[in-house]
C-alpha atoms as a PDB file:
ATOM      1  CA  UNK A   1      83.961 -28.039  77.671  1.00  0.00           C
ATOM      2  CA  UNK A   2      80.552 -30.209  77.065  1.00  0.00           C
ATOM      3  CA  UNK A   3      81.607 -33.118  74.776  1.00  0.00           C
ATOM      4  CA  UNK A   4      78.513 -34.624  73.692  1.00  0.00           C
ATOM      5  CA  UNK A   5      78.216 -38.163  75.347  1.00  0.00           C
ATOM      6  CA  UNK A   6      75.916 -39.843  72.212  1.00  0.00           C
ATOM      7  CA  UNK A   7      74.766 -39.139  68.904  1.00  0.00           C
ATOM      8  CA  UNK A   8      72.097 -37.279  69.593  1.00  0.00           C
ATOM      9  CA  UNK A   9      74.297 -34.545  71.660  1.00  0.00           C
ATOM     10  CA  UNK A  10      76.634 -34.332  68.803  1.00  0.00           C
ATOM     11  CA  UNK A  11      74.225 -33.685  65.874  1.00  0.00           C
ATOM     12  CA  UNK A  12      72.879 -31.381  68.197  1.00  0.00           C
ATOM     13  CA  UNK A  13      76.097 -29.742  68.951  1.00  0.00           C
ATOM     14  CA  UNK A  14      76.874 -29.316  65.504  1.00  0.00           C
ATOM     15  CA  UNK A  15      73.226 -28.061  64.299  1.00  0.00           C
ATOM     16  CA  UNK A  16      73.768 -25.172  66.622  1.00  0.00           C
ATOM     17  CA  UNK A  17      77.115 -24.184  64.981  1.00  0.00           C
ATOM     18  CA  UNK A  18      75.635 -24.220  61.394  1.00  0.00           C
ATOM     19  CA  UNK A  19      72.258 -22.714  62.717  1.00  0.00           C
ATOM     20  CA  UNK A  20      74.334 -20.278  64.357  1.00  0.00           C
ATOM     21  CA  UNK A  21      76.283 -19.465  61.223  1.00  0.00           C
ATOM     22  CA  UNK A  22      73.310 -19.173  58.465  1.00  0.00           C
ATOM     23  CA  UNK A  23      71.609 -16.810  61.156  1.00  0.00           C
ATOM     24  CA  UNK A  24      74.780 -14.622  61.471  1.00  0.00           C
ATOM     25  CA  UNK A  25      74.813 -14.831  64.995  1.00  0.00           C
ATOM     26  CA  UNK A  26      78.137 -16.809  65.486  1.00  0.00           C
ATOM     27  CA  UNK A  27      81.402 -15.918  63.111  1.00  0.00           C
ATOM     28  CA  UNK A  28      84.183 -17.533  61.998  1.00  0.00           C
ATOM     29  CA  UNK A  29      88.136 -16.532  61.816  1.00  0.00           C
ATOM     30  CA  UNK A  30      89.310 -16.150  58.259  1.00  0.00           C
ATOM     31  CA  UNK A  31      91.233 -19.622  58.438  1.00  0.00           C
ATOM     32  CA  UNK A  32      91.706 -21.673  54.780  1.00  0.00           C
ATOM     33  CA  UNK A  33      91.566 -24.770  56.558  1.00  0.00           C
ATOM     34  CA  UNK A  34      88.648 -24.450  59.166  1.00  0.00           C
ATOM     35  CA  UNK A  35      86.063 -22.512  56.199  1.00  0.00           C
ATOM     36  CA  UNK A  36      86.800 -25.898  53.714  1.00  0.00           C
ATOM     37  CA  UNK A  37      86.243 -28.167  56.905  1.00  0.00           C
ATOM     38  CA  UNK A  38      82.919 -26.354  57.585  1.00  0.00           C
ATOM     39  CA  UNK A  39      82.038 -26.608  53.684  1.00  0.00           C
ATOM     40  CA  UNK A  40      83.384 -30.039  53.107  1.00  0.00           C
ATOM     41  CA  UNK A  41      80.426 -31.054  56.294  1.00  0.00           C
ATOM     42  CA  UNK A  42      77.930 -33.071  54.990  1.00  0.00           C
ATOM     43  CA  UNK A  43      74.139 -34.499  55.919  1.00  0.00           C
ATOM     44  CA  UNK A  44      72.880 -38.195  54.824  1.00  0.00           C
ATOM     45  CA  UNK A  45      69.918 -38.796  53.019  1.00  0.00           C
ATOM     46  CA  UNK A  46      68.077 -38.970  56.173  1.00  0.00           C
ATOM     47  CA  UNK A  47      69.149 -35.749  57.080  1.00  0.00           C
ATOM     48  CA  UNK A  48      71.290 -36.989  59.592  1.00  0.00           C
ATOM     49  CA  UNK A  49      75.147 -35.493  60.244  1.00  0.00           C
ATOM     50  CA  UNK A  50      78.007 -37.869  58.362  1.00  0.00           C
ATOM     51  CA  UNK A  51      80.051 -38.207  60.731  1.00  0.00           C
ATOM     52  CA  UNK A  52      82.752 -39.044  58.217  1.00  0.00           C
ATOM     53  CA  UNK A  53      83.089 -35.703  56.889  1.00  0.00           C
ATOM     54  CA  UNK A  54      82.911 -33.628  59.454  1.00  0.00           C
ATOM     55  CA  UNK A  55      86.886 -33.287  61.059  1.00  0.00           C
ATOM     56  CA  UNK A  56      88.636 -32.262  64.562  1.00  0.00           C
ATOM     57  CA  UNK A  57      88.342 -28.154  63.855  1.00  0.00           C
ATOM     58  CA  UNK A  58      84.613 -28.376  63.083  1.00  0.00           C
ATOM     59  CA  UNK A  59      83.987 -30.883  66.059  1.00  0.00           C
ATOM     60  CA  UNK A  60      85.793 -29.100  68.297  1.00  0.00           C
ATOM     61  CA  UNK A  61      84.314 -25.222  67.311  1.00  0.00           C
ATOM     62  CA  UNK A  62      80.590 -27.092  67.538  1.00  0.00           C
ATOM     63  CA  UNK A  63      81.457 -28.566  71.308  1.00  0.00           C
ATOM     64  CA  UNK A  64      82.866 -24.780  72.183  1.00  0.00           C
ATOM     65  CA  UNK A  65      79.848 -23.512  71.086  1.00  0.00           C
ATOM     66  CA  UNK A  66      77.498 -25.447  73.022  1.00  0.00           C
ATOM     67  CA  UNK A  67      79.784 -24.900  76.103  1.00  0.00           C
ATOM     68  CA  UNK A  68      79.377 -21.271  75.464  1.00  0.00           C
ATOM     69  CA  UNK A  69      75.733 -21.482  75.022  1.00  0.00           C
ATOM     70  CA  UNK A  70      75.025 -23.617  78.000  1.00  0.00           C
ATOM     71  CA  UNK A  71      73.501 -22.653  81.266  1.00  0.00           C
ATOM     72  CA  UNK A  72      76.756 -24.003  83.393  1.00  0.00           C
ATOM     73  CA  UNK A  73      79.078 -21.321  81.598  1.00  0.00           C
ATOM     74  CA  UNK A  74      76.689 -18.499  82.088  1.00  0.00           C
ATOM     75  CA  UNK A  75      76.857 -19.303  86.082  1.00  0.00           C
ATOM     76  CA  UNK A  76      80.729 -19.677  85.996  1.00  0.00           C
ATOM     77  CA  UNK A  77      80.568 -16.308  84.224  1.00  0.00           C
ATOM     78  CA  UNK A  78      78.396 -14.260  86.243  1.00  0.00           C
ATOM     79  CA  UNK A  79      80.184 -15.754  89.496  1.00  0.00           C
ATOM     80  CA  UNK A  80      83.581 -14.530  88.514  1.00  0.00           C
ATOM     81  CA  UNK A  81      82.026 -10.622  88.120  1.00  0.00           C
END
């Protein structure tokens, strides 16, 4: 998994999730827990992530995603056809 080594990486990582999710191209299990973390993650003023509020599930499902979008995976999957 890519775990975002600075700031910038993470906001990053977790733009894509919510971009992902407003343009219907990435879903979510029906889970309580992980659809209040997702709504309970907030911006700043400047439009920057809070890192207080967003939690492990949402961190972790943003890092997954960028692993799954990234250019390394799609070699590890098309060498294991």
């Amino acid at each position: 998994m890519i775990t975002p080594s600075n700031r910038k990486e993470f906001e990053r990582h977790i733009n894509m999730l919510f971009e992902g999710l407003e343009q219907g191209r990435h879903h979510i299990p029906n889970n309580k827990r992980l659809i209040n973390s997702l709504l309970d993650s907030r911006k700043s003023p400047n439009k920057r992530v809070n890192f207080l509020t967003i939690n492990e599930s949402v961190r972790l499902m943003a890092n997954s995603r960028a692993t799954f979008e990234s250019s390394q995976f799609e070699n590890l999957f098309n060498a294991s056809k």
